[in-house]
Every structure is written in structure tokens, then in C-alpha cells.
PDB file of N, CA and C in Angstrom:
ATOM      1  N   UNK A   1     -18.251 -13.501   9.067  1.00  0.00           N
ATOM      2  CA  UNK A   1     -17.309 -12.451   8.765  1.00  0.00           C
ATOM      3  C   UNK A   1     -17.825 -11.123   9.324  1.00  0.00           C
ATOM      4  N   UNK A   2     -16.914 -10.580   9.648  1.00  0.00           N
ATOM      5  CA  UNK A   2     -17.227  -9.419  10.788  1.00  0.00           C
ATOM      6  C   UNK A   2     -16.991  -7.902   9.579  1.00  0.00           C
ATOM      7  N   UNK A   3     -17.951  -6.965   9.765  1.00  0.00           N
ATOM      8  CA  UNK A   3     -17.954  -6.049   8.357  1.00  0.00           C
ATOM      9  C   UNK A   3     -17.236  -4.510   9.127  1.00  0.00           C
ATOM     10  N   UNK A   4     -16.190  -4.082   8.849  1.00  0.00           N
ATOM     11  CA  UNK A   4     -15.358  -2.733   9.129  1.00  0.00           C
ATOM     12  C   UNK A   4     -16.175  -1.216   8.768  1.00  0.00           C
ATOM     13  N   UNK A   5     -16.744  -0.758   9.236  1.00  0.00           N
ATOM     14  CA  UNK A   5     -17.275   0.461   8.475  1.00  0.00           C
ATOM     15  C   UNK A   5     -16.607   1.811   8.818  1.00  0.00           C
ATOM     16  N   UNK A   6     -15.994   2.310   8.184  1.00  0.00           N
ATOM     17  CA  UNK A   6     -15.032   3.619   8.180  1.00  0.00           C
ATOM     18  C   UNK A   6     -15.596   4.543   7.246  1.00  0.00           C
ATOM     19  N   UNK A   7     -15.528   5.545   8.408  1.00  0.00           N
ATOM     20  CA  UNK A   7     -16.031   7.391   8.090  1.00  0.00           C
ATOM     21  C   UNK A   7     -14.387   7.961   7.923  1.00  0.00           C
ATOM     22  N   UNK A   8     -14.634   8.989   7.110  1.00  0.00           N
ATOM     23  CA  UNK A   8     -13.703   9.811   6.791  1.00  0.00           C
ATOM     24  C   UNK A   8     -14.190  10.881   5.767  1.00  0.00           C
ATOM     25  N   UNK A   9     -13.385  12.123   6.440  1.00  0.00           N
ATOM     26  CA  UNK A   9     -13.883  13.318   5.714  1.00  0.00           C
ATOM     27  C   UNK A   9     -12.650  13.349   4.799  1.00  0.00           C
ATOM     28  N   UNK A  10     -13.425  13.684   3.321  1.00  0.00           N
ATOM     29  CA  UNK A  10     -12.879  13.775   2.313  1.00  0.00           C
ATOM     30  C   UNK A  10     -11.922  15.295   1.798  1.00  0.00           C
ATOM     31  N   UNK A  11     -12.707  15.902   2.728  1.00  0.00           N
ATOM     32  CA  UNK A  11     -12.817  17.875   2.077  1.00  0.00           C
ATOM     33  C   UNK A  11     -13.555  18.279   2.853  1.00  0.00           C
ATOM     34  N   UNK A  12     -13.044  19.779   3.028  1.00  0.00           N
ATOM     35  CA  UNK A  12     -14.243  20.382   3.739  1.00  0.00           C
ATOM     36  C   UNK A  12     -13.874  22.011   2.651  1.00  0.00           C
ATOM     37  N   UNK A  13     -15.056  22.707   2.968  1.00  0.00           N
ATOM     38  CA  UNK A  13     -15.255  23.787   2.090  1.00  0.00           C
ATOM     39  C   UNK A  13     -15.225  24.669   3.546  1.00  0.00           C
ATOM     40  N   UNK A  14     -14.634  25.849   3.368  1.00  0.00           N
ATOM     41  CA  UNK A  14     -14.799  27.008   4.445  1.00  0.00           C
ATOM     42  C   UNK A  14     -14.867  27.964   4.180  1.00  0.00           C
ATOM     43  N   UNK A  15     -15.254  29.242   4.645  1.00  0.00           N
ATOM     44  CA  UNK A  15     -14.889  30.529   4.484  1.00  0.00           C
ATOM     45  C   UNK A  15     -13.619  31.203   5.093  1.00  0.00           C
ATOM     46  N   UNK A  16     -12.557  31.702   3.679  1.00  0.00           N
ATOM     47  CA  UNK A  16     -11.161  31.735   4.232  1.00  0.00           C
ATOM     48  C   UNK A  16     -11.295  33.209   5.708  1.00  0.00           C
ATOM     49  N   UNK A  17     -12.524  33.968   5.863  1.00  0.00           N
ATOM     50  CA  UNK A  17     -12.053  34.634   6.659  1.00  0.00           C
ATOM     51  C   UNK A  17     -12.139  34.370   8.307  1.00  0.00           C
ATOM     52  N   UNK A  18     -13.183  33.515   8.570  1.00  0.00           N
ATOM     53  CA  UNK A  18     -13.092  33.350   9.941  1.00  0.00           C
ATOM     54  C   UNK A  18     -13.126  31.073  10.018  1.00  0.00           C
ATOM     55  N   UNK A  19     -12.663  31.029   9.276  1.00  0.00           N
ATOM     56  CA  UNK A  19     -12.397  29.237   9.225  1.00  0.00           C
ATOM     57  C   UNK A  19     -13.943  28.480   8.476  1.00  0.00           C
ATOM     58  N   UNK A  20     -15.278  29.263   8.731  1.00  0.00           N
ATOM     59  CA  UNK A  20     -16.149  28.495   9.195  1.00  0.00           C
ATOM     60  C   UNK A  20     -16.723  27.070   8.005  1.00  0.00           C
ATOM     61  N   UNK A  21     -17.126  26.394   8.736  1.00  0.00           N
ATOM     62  CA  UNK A  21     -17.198  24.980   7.569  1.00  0.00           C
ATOM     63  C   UNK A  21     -18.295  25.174   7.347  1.00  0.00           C
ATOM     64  N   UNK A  22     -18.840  25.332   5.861  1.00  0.00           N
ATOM     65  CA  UNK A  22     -20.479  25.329   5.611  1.00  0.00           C
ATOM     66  C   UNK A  22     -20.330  24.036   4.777  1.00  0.00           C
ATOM     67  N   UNK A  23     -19.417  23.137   4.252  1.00  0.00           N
ATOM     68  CA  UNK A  23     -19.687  21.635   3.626  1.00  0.00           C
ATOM     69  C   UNK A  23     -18.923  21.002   4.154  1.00  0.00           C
ATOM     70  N   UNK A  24     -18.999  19.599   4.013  1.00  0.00           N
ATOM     71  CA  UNK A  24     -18.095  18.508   4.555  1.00  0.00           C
ATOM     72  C   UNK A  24     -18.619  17.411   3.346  1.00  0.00           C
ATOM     73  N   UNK A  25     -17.669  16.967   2.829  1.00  0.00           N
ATOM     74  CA  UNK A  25     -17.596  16.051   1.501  1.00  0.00           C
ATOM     75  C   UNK A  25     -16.540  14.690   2.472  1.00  0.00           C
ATOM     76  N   UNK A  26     -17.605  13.607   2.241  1.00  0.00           N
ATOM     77  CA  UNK A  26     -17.084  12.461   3.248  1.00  0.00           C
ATOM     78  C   UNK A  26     -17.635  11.543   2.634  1.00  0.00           C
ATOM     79  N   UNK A  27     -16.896   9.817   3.003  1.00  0.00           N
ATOM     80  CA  UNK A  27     -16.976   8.648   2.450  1.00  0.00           C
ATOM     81  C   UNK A  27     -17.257   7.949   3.620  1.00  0.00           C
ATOM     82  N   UNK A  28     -18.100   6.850   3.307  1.00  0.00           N
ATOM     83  CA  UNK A  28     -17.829   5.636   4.314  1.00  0.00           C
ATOM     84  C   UNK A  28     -17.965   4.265   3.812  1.00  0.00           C
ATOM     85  N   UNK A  29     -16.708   3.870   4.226  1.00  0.00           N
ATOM     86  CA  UNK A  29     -16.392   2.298   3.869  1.00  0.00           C
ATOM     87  C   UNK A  29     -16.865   1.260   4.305  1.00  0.00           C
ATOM     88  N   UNK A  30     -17.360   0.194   3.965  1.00  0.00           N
ATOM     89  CA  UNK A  30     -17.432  -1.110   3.982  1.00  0.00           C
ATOM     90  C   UNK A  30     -16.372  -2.319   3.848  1.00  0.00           C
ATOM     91  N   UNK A  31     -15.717  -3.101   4.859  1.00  0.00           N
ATOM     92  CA  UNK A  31     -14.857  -3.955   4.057  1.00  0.00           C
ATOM     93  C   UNK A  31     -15.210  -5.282   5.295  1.00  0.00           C
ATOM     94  N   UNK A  32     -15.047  -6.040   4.893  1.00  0.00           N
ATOM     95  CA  UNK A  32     -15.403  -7.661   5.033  1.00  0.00           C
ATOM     96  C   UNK A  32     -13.870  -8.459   4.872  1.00  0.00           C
ATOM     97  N   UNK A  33     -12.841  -8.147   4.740  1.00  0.00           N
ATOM     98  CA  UNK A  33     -11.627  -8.530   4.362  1.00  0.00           C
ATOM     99  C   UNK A  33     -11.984  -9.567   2.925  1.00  0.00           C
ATOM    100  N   UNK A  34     -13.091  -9.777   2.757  1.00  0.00           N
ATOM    101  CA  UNK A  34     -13.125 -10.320   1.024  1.00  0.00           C
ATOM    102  C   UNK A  34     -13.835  -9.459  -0.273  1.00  0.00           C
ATOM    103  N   UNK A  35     -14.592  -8.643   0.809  1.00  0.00           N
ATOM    104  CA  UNK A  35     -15.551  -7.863  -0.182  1.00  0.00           C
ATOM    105  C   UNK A  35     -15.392  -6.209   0.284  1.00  0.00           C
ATOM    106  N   UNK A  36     -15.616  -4.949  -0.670  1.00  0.00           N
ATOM    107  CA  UNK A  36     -16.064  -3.676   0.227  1.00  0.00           C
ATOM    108  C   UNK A  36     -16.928  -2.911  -0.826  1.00  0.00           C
ATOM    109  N   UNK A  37     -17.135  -2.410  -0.276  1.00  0.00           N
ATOM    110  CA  UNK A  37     -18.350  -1.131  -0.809  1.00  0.00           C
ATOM    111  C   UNK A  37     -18.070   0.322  -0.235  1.00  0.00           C
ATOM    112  N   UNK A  38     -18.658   1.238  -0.885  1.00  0.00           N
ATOM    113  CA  UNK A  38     -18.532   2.559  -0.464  1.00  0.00           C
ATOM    114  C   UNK A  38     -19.683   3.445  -1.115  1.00  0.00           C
ATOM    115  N   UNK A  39     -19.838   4.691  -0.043  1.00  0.00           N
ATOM    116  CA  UNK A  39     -20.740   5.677  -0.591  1.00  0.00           C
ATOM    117  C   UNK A  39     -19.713   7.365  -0.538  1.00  0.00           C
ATOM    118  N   UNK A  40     -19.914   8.132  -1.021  1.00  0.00           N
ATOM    119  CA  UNK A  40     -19.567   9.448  -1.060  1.00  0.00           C
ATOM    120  C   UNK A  40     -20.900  10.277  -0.961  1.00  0.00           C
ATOM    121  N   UNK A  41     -20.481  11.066  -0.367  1.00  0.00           N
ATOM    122  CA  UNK A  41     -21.922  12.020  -0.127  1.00  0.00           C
ATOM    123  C   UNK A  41     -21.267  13.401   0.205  1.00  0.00           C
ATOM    124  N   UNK A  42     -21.831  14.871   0.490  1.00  0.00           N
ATOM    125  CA  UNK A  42     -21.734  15.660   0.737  1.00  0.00           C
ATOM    126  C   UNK A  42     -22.991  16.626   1.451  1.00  0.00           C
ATOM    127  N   UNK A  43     -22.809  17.162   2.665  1.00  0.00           N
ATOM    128  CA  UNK A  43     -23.413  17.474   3.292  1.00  0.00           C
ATOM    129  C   UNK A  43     -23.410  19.039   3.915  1.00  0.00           C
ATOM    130  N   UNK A  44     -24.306  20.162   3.790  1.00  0.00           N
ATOM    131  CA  UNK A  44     -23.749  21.241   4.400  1.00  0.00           C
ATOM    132  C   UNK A  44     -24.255  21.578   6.172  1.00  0.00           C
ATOM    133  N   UNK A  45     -23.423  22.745   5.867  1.00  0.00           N
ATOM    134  CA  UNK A  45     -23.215  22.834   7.715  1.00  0.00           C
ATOM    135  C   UNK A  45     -23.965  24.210   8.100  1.00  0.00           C
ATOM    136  N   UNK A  46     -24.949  24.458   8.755  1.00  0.00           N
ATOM    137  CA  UNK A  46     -25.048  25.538   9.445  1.00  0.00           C
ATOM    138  C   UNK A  46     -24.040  26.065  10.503  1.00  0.00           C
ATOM    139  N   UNK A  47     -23.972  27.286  10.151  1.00  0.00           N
ATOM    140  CA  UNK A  47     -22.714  28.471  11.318  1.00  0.00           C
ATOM    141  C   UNK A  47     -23.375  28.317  12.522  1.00  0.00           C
ATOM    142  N   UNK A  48     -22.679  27.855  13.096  1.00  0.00           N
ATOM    143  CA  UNK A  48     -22.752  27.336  14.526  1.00  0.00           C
ATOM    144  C   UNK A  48     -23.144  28.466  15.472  1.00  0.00           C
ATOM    145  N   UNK A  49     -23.786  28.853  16.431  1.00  0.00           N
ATOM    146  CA  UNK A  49     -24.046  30.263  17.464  1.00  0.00           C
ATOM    147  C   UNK A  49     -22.567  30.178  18.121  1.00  0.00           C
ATOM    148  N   UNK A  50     -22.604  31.646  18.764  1.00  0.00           N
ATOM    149  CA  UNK A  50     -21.058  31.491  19.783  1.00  0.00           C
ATOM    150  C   UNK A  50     -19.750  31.489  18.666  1.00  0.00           C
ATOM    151  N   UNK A  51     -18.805  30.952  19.545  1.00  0.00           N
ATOM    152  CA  UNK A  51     -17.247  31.024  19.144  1.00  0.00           C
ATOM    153  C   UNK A  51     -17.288  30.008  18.104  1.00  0.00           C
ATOM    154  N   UNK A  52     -16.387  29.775  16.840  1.00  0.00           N
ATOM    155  CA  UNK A  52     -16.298  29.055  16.262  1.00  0.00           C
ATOM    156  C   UNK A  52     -14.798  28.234  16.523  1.00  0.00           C
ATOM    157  N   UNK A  53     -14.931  26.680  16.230  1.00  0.00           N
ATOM    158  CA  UNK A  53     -13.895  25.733  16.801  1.00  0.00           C
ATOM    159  C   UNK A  53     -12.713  26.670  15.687  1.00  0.00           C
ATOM    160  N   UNK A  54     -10.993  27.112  15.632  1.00  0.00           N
ATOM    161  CA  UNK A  54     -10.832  27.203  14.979  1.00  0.00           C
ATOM    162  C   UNK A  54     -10.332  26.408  13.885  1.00  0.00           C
ATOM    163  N   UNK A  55     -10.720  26.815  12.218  1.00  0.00           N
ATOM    164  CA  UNK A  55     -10.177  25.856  11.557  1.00  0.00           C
ATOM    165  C   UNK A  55      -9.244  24.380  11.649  1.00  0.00           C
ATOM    166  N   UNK A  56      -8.227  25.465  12.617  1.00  0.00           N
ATOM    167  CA  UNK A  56      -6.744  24.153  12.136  1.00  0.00           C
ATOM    168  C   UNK A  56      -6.701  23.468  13.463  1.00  0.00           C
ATOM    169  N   UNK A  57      -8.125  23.836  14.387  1.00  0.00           N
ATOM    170  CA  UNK A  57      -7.861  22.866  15.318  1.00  0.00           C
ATOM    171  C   UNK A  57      -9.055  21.511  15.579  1.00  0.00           C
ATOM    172  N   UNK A  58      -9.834  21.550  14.371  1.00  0.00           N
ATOM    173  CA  UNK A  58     -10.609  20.506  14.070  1.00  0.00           C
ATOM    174  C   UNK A  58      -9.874  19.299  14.144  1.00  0.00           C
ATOM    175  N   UNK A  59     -10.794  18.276  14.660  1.00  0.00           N
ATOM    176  CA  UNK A  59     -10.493  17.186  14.252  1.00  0.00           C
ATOM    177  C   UNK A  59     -11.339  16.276  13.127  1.00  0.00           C
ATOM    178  N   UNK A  60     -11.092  15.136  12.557  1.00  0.00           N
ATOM    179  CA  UNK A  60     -11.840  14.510  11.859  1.00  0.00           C
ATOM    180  C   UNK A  60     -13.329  13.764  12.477  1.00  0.00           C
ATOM    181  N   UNK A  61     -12.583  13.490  13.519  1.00  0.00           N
ATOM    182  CA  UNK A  61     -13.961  13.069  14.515  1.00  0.00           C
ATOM    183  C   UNK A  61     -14.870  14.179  14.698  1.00  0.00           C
ATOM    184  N   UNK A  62     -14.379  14.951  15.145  1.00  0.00           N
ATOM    185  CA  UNK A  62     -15.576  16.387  15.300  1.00  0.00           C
ATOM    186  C   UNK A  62     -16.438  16.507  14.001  1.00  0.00           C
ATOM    187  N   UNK A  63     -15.836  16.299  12.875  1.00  0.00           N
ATOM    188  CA  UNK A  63     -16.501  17.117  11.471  1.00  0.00           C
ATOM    189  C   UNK A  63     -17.130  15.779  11.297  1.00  0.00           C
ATOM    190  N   UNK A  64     -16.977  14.483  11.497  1.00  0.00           N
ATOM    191  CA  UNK A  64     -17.537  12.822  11.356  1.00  0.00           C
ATOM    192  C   UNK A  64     -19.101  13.176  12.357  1.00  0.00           C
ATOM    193  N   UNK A  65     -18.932  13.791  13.164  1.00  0.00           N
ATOM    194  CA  UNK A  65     -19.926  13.739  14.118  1.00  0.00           C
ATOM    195  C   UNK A  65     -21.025  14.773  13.967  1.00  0.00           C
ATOM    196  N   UNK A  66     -20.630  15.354  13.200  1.00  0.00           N
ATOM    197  CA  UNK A  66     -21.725  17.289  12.439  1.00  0.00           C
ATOM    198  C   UNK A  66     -22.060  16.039  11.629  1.00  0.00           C
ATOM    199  N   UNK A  67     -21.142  15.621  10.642  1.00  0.00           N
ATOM    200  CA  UNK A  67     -21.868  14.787   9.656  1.00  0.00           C
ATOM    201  C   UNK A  67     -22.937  13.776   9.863  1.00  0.00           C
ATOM    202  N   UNK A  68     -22.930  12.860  10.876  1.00  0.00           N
ATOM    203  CA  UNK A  68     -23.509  11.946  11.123  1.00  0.00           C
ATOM    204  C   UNK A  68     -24.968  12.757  11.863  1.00  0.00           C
ATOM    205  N   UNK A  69     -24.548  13.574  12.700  1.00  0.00           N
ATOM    206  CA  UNK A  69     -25.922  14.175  13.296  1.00  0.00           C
ATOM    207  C   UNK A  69     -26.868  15.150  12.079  1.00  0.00           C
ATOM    208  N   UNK A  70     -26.031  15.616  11.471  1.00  0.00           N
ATOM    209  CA  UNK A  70     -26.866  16.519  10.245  1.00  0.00           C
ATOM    210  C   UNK A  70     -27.678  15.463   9.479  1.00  0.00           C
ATOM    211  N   UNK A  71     -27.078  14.432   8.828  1.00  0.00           N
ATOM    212  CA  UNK A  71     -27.598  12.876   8.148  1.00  0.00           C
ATOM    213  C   UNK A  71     -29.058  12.766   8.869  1.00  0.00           C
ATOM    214  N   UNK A  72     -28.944  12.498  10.396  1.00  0.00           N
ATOM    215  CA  UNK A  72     -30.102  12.335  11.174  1.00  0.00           C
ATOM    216  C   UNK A  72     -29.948  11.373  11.960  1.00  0.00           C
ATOM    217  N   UNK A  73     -28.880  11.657  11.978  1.00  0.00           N
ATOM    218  CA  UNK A  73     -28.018  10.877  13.691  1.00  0.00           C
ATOM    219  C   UNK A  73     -27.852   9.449  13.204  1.00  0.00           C
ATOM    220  N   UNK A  74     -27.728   8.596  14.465  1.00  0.00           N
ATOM    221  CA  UNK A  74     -27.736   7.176  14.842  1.00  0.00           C
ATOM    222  C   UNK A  74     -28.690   6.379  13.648  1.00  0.00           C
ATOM    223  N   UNK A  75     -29.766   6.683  13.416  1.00  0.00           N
ATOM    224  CA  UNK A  75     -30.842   6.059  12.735  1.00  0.00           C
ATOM    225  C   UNK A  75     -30.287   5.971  11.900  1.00  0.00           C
ATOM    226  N   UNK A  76     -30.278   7.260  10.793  1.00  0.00           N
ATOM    227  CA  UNK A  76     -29.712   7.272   9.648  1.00  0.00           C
ATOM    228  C   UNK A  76     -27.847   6.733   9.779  1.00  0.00           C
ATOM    229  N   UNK A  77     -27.355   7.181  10.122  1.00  0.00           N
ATOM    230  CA  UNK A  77     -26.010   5.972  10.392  1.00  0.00           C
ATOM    231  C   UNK A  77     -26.232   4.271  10.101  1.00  0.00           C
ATOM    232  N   UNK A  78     -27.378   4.516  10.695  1.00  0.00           N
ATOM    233  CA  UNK A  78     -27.406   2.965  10.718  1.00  0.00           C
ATOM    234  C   UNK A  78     -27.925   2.058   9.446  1.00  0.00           C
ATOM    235  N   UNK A  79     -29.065   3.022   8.777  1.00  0.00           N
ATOM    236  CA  UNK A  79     -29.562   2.821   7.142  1.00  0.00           C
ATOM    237  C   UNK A  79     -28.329   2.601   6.735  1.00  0.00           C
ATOM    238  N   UNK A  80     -27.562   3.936   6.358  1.00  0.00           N
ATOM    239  CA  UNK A  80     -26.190   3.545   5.623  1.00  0.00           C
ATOM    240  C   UNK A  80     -25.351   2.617   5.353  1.00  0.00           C
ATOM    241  N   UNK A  81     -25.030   2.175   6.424  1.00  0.00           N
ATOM    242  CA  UNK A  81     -24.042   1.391   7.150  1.00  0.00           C
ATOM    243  C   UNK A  81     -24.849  -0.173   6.758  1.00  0.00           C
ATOM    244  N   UNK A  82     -26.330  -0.275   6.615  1.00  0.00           N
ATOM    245  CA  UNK A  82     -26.799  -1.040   6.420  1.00  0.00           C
ATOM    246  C   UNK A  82     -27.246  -1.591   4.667  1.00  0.00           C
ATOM    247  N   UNK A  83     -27.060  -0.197   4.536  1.00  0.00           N
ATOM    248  CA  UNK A  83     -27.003  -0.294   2.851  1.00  0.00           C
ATOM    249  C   UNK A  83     -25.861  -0.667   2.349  1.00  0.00           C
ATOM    250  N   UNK A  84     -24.284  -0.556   2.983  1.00  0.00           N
ATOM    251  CA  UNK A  84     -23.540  -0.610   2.306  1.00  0.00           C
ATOM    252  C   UNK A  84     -23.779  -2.293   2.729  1.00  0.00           C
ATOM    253  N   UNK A  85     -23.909  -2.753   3.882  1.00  0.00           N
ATOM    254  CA  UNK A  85     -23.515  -4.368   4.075  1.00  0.00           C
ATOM    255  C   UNK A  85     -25.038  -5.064   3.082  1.00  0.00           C
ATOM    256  N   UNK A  86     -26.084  -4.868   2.826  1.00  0.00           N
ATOM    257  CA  UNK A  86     -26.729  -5.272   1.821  1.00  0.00           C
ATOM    258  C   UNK A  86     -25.495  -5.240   0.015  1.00  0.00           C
ATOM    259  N   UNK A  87     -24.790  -4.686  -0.259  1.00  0.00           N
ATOM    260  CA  UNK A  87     -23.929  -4.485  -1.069  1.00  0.00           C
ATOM    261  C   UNK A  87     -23.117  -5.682  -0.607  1.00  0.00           C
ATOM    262  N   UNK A  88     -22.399  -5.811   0.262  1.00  0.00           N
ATOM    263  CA  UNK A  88     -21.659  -6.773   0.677  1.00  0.00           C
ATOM    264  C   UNK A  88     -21.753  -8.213   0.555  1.00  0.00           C
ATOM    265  N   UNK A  89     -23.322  -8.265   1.293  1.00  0.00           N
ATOM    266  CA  UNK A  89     -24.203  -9.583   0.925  1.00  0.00           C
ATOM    267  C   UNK A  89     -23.825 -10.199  -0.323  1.00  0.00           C
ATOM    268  N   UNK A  90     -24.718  -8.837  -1.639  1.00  0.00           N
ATOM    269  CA  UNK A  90     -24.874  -9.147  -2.563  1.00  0.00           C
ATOM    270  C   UNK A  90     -23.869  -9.472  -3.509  1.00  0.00           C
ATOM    271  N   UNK A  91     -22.312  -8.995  -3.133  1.00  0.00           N
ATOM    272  CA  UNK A  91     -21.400  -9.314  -3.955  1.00  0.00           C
ATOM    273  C   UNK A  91     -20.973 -10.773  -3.763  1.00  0.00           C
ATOM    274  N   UNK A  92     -21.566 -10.952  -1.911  1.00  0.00           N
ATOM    275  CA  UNK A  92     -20.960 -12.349  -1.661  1.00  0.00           C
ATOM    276  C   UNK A  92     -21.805 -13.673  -2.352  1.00  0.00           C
ATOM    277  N   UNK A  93     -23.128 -13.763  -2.342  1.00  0.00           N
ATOM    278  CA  UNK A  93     -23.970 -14.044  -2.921  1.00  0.00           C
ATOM    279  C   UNK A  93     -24.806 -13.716  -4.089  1.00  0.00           C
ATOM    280  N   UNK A  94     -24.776 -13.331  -4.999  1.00  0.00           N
ATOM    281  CA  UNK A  94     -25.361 -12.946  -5.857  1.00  0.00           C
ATOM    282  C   UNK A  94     -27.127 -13.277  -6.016  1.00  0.00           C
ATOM    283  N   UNK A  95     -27.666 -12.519  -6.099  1.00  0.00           N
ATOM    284  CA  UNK A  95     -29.521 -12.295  -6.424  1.00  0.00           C
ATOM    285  C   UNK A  95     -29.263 -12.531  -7.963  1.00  0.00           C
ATOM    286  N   UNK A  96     -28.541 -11.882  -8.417  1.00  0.00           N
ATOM    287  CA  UNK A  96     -28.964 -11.659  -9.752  1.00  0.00           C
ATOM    288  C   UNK A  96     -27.218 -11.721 -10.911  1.00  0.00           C
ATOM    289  N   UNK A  97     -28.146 -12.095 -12.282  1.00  0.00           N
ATOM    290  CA  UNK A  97     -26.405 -12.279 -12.964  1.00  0.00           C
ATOM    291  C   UNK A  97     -27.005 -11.561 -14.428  1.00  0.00           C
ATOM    292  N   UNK A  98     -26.150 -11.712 -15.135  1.00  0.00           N
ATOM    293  CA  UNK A  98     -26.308 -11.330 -16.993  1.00  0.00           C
ATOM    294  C   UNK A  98     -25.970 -12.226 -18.032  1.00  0.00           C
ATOM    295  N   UNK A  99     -26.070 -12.376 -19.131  1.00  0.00           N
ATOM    296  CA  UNK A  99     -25.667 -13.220 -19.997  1.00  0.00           C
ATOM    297  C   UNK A  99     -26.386 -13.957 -20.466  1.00  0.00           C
ATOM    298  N   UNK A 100     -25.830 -15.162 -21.506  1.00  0.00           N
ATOM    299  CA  UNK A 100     -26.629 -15.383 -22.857  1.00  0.00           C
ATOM    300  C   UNK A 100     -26.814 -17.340 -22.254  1.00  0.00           C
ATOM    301  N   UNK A 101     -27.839 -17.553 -22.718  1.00  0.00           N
ATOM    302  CA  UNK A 101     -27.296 -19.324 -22.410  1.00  0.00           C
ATOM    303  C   UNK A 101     -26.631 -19.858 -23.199  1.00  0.00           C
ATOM    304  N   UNK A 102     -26.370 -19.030 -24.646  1.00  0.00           N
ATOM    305  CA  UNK A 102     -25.785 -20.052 -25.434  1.00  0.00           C
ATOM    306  C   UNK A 102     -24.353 -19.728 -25.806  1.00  0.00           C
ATOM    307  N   UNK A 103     -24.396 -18.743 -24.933  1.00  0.00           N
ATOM    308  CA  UNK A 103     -22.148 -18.470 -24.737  1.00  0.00           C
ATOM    309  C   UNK A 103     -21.583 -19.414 -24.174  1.00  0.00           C
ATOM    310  N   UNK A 104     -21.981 -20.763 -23.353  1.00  0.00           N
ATOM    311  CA  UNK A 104     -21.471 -21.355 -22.340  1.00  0.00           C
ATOM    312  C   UNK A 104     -20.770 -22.001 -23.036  1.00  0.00           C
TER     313      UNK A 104
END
């Protein structure tokens, strides 16, 4: 089974006078078409040198890509992404359970 992992920015926080994004509040999904997982995180942004992109002409990919490089790029992408499919594993297989022996 082949595992889907989807970024998406949740929110972003700005300053209403010149657009600029100092947070980005974002999720990324896990789905397996039987199983999924997810993390939420929030991350801030240093003011960029030079012109700033304006607000309303961001895209989600652009603010996905501050996010992922601020995280610590590729590497860390890849922990994540690897943590959520350890989750995946584990729902598919179980390590571990709860309960009594003598409820059965």
C-alpha cells in the first residue's frame, strides 16, 4: 500500500500593515486509503530582506516551502513524514494492546 502525505497551511498570522507572515500554522497528512495519521505544528517566519511577496498573492506552495525549509528542509521532512507512516504501521499492525484476560 502506497502512503499519500499532504501539507497544507492551516492559518497564517500577519502584520495587517505591510502583509508580512511571521507564523504559519500547518498540518500534514498521512493516508494509506485504510489507515491515516496527522500532525499540526506551528512555525514562525523571519521578515524576509528586500520586497515582500504581497499578502494576497501567496500561494500555499510558497508558505509549504518557508515551512518545510524553516523545519530543516528535506531531512526533517523526511523524519516527519516518517513518523507519521511509523503511526500507520502501527495502526495496521499493532505492537501493543490493553485489557483484562478475564473479560474475554
Amino acid at each position: 500500500m502506497s502512503t499519500t502525505f499532504t501539507w497544507s497551511v492551516a492559518q497564517l498570522e500577519r502584520e495587517t500593515t505591510d502583509g508580512y507572515v511571521f507564523t504559519a500554522h500547518y498540518t500534514v497528512n498521512a493516508n494509506d486509503d485504510a489507515y491515516s495519521a496527522g500532525a499540526y505544528g506551528s512555525i514562525g517566519l523571519e521578515r524576509p530582506e528586500g520586497e515582500l511577496i504581497p499578502f494576497s498573492e501567496l500561494t500555499e506552495a510558497q508558505v509549504i516551502g518557508w515551512v518545510q525549509e524553516k523545519l530543516g528542509g528535506e531531512e526533517k521532512v523526511a523524519e516527519i513524514e516518517a513518523a507519521l507512516q511509523a503511526q500507520l504501521d502501527e495502526q495496521r499492525q499493532p505492537t501493543k494492546s490493553a485489557g483484562v484476560p478475564w473479560a474475554n
